[in-house]
C-alpha atoms as a PDB file:
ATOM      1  CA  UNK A   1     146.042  28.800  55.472  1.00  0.00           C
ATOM      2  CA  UNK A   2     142.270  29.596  55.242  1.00  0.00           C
ATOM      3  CA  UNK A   3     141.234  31.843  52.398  1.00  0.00           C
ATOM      4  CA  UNK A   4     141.019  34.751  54.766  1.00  0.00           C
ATOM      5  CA  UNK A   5     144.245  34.051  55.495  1.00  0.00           C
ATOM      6  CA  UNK A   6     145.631  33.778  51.733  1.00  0.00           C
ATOM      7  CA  UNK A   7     143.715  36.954  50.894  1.00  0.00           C
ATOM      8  CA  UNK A   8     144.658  39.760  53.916  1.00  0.00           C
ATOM      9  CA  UNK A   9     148.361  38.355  53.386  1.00  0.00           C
ATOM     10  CA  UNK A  10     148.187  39.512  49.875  1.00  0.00           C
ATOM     11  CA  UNK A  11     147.604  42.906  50.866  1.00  0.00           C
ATOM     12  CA  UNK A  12     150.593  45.239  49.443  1.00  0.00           C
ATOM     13  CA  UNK A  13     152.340  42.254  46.955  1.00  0.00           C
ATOM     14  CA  UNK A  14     154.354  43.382  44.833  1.00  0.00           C
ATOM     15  CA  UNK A  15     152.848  43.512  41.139  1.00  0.00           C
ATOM     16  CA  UNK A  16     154.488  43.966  38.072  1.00  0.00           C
ATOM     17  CA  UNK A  17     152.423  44.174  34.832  1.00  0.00           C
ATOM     18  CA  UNK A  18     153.272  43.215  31.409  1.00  0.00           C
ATOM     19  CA  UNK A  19     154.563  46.662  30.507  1.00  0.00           C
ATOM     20  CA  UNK A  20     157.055  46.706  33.712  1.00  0.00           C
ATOM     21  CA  UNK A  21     154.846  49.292  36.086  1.00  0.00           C
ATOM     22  CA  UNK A  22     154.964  48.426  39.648  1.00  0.00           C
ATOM     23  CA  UNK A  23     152.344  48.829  42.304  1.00  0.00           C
ATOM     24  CA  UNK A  24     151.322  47.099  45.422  1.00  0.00           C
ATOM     25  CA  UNK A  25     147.270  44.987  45.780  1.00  0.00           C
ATOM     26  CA  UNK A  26     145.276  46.844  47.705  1.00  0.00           C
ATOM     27  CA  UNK A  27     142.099  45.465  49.708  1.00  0.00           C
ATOM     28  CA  UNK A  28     138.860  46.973  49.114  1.00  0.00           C
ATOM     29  CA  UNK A  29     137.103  47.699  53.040  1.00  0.00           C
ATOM     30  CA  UNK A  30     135.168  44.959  54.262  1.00  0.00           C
ATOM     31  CA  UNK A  31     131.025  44.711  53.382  1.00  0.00           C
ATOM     32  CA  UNK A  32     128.992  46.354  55.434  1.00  0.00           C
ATOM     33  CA  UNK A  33     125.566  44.833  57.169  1.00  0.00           C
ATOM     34  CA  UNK A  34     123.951  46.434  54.521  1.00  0.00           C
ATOM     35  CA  UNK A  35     125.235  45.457  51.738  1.00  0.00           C
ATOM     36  CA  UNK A  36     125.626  41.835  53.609  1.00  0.00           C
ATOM     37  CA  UNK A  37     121.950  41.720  53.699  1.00  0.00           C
ATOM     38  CA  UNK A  38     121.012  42.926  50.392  1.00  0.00           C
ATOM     39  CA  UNK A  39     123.064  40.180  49.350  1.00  0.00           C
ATOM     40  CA  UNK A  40     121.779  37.248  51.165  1.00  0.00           C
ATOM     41  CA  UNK A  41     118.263  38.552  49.425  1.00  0.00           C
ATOM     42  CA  UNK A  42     119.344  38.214  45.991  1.00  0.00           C
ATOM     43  CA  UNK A  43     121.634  34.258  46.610  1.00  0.00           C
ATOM     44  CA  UNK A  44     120.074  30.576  46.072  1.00  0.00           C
ATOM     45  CA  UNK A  45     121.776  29.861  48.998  1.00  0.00           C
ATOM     46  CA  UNK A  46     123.044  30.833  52.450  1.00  0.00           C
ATOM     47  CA  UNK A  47     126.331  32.662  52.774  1.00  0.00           C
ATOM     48  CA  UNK A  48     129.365  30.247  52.998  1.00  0.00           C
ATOM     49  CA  UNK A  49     131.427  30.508  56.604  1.00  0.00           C
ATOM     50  CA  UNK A  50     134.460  31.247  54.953  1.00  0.00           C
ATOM     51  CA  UNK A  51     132.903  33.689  52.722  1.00  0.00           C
ATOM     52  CA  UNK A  52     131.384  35.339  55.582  1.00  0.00           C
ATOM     53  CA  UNK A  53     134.268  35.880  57.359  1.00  0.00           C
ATOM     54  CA  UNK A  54     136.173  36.706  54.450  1.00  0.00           C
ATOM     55  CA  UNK A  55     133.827  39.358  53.617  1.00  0.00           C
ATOM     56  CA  UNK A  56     134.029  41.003  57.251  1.00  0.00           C
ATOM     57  CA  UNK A  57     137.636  41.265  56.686  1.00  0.00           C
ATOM     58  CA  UNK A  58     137.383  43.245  52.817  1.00  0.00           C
ATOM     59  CA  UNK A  59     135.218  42.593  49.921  1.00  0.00           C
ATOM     60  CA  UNK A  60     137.718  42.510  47.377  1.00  0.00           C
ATOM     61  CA  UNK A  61     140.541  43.792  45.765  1.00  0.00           C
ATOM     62  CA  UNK A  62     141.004  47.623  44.871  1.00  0.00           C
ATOM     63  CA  UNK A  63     143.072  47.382  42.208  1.00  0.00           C
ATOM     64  CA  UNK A  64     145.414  43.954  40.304  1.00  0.00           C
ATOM     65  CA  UNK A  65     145.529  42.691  37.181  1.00  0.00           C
ATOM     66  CA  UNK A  66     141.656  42.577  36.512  1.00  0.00           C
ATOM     67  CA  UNK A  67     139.776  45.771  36.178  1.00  0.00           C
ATOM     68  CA  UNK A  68     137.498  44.461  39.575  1.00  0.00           C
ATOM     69  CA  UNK A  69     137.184  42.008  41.935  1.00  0.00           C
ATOM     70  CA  UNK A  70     134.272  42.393  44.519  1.00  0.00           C
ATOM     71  CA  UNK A  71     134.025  38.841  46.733  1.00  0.00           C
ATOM     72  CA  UNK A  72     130.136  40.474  47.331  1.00  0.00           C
ATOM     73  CA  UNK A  73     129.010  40.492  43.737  1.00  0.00           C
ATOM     74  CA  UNK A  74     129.579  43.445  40.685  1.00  0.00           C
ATOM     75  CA  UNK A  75     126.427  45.195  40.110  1.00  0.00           C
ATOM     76  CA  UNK A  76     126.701  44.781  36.908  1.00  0.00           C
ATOM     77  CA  UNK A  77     123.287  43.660  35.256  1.00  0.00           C
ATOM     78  CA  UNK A  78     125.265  40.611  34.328  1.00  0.00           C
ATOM     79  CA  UNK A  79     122.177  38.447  32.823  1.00  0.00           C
ATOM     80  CA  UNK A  80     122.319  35.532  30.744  1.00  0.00           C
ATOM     81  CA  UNK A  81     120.216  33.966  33.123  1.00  0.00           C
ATOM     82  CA  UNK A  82     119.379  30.847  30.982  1.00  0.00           C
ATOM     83  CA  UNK A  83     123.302  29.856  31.092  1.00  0.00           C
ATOM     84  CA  UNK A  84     123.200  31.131  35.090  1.00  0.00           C
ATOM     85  CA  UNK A  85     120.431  31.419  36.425  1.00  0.00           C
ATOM     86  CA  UNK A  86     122.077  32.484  39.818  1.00  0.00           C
ATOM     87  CA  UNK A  87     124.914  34.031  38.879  1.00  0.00           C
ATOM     88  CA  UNK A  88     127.416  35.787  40.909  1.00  0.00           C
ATOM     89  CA  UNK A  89     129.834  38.127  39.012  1.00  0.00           C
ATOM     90  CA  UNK A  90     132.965  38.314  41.088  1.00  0.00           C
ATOM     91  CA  UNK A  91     135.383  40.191  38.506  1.00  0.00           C
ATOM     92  CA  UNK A  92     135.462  42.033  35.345  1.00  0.00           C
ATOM     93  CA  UNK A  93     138.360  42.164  32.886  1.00  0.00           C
ATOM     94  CA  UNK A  94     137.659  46.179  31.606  1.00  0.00           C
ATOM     95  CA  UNK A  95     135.633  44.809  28.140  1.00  0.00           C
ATOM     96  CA  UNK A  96     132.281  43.684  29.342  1.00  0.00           C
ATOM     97  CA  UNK A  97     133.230  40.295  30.173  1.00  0.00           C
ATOM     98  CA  UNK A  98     132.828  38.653  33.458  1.00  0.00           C
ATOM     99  CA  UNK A  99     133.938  35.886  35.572  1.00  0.00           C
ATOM    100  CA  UNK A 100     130.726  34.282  37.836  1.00  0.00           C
ATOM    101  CA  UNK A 101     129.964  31.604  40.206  1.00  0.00           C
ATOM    102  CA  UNK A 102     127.662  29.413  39.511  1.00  0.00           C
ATOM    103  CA  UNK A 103     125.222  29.495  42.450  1.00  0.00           C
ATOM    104  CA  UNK A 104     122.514  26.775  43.483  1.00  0.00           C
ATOM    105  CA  UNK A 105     120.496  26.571  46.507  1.00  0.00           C
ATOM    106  CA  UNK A 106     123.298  24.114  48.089  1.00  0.00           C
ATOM    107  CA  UNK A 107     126.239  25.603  46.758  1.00  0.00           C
ATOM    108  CA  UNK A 108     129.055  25.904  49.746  1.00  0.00           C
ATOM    109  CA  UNK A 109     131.290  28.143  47.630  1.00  0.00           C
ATOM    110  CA  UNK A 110     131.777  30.828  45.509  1.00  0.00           C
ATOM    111  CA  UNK A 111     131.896  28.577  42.969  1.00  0.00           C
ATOM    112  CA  UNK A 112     132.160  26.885  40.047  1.00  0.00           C
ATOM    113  CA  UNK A 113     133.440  29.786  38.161  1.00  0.00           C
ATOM    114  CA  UNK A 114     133.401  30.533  34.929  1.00  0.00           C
ATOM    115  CA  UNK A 115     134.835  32.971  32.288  1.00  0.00           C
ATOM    116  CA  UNK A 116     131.700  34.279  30.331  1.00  0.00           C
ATOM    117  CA  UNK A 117     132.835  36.353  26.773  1.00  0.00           C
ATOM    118  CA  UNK A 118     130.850  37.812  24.344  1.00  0.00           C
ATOM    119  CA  UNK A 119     133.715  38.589  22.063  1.00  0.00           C
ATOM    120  CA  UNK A 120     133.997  35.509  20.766  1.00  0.00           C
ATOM    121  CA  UNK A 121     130.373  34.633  22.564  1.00  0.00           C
ATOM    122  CA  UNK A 122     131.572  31.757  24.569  1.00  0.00           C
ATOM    123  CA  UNK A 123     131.548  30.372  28.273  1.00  0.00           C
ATOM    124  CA  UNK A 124     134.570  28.608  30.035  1.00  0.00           C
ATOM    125  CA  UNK A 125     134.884  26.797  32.840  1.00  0.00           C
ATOM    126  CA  UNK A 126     137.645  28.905  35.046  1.00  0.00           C
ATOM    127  CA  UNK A 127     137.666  27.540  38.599  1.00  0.00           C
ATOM    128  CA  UNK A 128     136.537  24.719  40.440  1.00  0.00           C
ATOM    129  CA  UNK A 129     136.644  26.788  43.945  1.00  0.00           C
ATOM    130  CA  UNK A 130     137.226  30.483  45.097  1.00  0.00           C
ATOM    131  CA  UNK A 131     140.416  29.570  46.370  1.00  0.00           C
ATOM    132  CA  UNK A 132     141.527  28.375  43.201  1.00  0.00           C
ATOM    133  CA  UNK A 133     140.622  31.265  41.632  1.00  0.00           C
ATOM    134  CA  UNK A 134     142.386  33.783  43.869  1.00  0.00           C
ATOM    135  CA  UNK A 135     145.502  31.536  43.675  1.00  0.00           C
ATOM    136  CA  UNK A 136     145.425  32.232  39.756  1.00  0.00           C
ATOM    137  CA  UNK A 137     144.918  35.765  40.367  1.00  0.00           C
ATOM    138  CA  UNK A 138     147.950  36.107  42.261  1.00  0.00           C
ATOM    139  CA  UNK A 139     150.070  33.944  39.675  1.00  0.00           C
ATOM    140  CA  UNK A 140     148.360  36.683  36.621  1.00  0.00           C
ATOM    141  CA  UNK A 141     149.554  39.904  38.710  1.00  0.00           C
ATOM    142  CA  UNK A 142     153.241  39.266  38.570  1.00  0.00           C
ATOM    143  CA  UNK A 143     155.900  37.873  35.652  1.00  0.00           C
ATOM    144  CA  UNK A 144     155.393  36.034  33.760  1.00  0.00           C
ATOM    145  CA  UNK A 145     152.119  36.242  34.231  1.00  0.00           C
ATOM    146  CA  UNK A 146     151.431  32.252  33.301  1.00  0.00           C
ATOM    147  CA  UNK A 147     148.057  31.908  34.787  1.00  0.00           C
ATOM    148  CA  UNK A 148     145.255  29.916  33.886  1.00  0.00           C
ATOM    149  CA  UNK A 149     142.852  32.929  34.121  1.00  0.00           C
ATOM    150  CA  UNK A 150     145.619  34.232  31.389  1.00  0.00           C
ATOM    151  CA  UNK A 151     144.950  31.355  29.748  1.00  0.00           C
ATOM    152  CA  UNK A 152     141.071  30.982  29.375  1.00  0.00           C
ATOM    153  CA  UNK A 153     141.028  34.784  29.087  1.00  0.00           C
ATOM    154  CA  UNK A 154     143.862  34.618  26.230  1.00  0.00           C
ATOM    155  CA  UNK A 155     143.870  30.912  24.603  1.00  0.00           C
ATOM    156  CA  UNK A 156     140.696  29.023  25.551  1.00  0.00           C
ATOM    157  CA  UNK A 157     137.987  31.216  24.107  1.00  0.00           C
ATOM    158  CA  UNK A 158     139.501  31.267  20.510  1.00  0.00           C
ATOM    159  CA  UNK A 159     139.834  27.145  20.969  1.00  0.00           C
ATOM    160  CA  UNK A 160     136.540  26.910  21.543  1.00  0.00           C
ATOM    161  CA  UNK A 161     135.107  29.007  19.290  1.00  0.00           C
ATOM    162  CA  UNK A 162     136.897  27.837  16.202  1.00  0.00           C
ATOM    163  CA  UNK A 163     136.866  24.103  17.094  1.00  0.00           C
ATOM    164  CA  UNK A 164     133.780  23.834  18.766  1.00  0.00           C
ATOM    165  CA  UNK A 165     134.640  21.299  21.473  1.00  0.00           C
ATOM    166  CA  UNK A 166     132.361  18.513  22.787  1.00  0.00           C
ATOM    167  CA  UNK A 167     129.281  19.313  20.935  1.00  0.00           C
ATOM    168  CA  UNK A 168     126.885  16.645  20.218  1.00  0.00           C
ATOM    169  CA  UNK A 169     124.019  16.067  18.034  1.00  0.00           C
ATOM    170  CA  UNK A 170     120.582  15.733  20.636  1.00  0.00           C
ATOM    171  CA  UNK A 171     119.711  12.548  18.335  1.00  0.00           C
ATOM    172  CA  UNK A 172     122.910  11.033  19.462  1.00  0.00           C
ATOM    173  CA  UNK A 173     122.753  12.209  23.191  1.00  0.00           C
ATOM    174  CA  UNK A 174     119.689  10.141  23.701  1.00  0.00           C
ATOM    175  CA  UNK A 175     121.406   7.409  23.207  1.00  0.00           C
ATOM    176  CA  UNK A 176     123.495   7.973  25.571  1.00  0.00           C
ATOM    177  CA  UNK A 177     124.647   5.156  28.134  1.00  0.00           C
ATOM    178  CA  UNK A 178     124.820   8.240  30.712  1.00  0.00           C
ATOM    179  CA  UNK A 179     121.021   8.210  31.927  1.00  0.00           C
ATOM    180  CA  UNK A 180     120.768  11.448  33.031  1.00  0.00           C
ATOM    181  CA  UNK A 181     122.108  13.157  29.657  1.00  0.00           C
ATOM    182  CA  UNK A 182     120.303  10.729  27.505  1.00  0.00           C
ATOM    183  CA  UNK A 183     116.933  12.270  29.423  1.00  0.00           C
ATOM    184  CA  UNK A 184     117.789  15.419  29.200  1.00  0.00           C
ATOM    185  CA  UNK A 185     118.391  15.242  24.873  1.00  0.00           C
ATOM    186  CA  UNK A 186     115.010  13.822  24.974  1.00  0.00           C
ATOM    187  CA  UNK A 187     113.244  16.449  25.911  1.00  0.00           C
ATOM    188  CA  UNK A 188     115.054  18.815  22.788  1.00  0.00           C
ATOM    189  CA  UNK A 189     114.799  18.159  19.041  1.00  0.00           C
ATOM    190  CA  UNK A 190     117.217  17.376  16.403  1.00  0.00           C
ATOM    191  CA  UNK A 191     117.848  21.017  15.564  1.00  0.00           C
ATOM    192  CA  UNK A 192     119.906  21.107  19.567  1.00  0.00           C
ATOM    193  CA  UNK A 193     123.996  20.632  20.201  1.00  0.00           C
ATOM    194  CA  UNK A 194     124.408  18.964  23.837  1.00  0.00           C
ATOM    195  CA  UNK A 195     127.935  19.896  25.894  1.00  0.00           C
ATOM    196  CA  UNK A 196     128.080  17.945  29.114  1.00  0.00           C
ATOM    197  CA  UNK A 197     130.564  19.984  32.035  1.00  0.00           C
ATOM    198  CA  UNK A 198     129.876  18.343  34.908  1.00  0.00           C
ATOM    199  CA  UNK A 199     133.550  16.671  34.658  1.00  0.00           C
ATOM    200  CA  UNK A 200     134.751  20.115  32.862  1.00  0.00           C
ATOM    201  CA  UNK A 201     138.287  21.207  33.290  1.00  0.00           C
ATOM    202  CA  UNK A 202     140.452  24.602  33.316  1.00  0.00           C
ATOM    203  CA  UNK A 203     139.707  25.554  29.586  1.00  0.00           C
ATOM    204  CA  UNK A 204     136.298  23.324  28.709  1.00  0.00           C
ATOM    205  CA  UNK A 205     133.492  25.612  27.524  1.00  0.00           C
ATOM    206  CA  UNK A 206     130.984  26.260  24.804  1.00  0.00           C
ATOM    207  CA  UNK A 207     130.009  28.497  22.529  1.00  0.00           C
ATOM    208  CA  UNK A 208     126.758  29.730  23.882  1.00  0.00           C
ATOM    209  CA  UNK A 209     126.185  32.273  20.617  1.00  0.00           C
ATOM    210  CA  UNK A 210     127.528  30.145  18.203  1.00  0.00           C
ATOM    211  CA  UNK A 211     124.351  30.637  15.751  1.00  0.00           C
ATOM    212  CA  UNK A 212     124.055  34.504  16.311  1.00  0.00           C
ATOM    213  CA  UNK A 213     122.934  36.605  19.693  1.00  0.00           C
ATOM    214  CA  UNK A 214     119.707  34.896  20.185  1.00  0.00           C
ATOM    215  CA  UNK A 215     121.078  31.444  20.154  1.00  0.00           C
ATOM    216  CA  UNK A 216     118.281  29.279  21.989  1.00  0.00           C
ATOM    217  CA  UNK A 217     120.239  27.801  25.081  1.00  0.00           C
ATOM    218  CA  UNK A 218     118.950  25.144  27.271  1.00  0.00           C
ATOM    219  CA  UNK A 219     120.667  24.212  30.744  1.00  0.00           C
ATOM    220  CA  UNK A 220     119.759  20.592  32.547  1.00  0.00           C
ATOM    221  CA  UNK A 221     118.254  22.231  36.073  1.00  0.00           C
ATOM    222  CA  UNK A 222     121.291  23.082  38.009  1.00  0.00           C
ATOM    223  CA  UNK A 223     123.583  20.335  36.475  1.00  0.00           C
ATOM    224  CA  UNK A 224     126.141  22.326  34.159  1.00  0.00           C
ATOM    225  CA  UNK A 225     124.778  20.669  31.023  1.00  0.00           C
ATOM    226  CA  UNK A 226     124.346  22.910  28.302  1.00  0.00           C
ATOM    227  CA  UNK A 227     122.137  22.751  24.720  1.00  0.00           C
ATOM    228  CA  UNK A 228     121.892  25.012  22.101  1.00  0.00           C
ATOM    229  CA  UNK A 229     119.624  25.158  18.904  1.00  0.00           C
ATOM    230  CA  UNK A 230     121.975  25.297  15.841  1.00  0.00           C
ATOM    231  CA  UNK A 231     120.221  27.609  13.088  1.00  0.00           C
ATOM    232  CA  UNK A 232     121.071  28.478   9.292  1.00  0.00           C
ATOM    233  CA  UNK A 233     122.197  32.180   8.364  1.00  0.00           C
ATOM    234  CA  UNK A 234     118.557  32.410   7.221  1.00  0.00           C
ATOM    235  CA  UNK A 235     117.395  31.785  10.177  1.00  0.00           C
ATOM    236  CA  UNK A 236     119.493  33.916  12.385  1.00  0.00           C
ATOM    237  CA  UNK A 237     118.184  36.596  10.004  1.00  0.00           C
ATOM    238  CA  UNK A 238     114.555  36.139  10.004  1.00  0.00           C
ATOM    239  CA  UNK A 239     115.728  35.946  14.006  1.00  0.00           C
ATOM    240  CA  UNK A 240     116.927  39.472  13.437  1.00  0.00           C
END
């Protein structure tokens, strides 16, 4: 089935939440030429196909197991532009955290998506397509609700913010037999962690305040390659 096909089938499943109340998914009405062309103004890229004719069919759900999901975009005044600097916000979990696509000027998806938290401050990579992501959304909105947007939202974020996964020193990311990283770390001092997700899976992320709100993040162009300056308390505080 196409994804317009997964997604109008959906309408009026069953959902059972974790407290046992029952209701059926309900599609939001399709986007209107309006609203189709503010969005082409603000995207890197062209509107998909399938998103397009997705979105002439319903832009979203109404109501689930996420406070929103709006295949058009949240207007939300998502920011962190230095992580994403064409981000899409596609759903919102009720706490001021969002889940966005990671848009380029040849992107041919909604997609990558990722899971970005401020409470603990850290980014996760969610999705590897739309699809994907609407399969997991299904899987969250029923018992026993064993979904890997559960499990980024629940598990993943704690991970990496107590362990830290995958950072490396700049210094040692030069020397890196990957080329393209190794250039990158050059062009940052010693002060600067490196995480590399360009081969991330369901979970990977980093922790993009790790050193206090104003964390200095880098990104390598449109790669998903992230740095971020590591600072003392003093610092932060003189930051302050």
């Amino acid at each position: 089935m196409t994804l317009v096909d997964i997604v109008t089938n959906s309408s009026g499943m069953r959902m059972v939440d974790e407290d046992g109340n029952e209701e059926k998914l309900r599609l939001l009405p399709p986007a209107t030429s309006a609203e189709l062309k503010n969005l082409e103004a603000e995207l890197p890229c062209p509107i998909p196909s399938h998103i397009r004719d997705l979105l002439a069919v319903t832009r979203g759900f109404y109501n689930g197991p996420l406070e929103s999901f709006d295949f058009a975009g949240i207007s939300s005044g998502f920011g962190m532009d230095e992580i994403f600097p064409h981000a899409l916000a596609l759903a919102h979990d009720g706490y001021g955290n969002y889940w966005v696509a990671d848009l380029h000027p040849d992107s041919s998806d909604w997609a990558p998506i990722y899971y970005a938290c401020h409470d603990p401050p850290v980014i996760v990579f969610q999705s590897p397509t739309l699809e994907h992501f609407v399969s997991e959304f299904f899987r969250f909105a029923n018992p026993p609700h064993e979904s890997e947007i559960d499990s980024v939202h629940e598990t993943a974020t704690m991970k990496i913010w107590r362990d830290n996964p995958g950072a490396i020193p700049a210094a040692a990311a030069r020397k890196s037999s990957d080329s393209s990283l190794a250039t990158f770390a050059s062009t940052l001092d010693d002060s600067y962690l490196v995480v590399d997700l360009r081969h991330a899976r369901v979970g990977d992320g980093f922790s993009w305040g790790r050193f206090g709100p104003r964390t200095n993040i880098v990104r390598k162009d449109r790669d998903p390659v992230f740095a971020y300056k590591a600072q003392t308390r003093w610092q932060q505080f003189l930051g302050r």
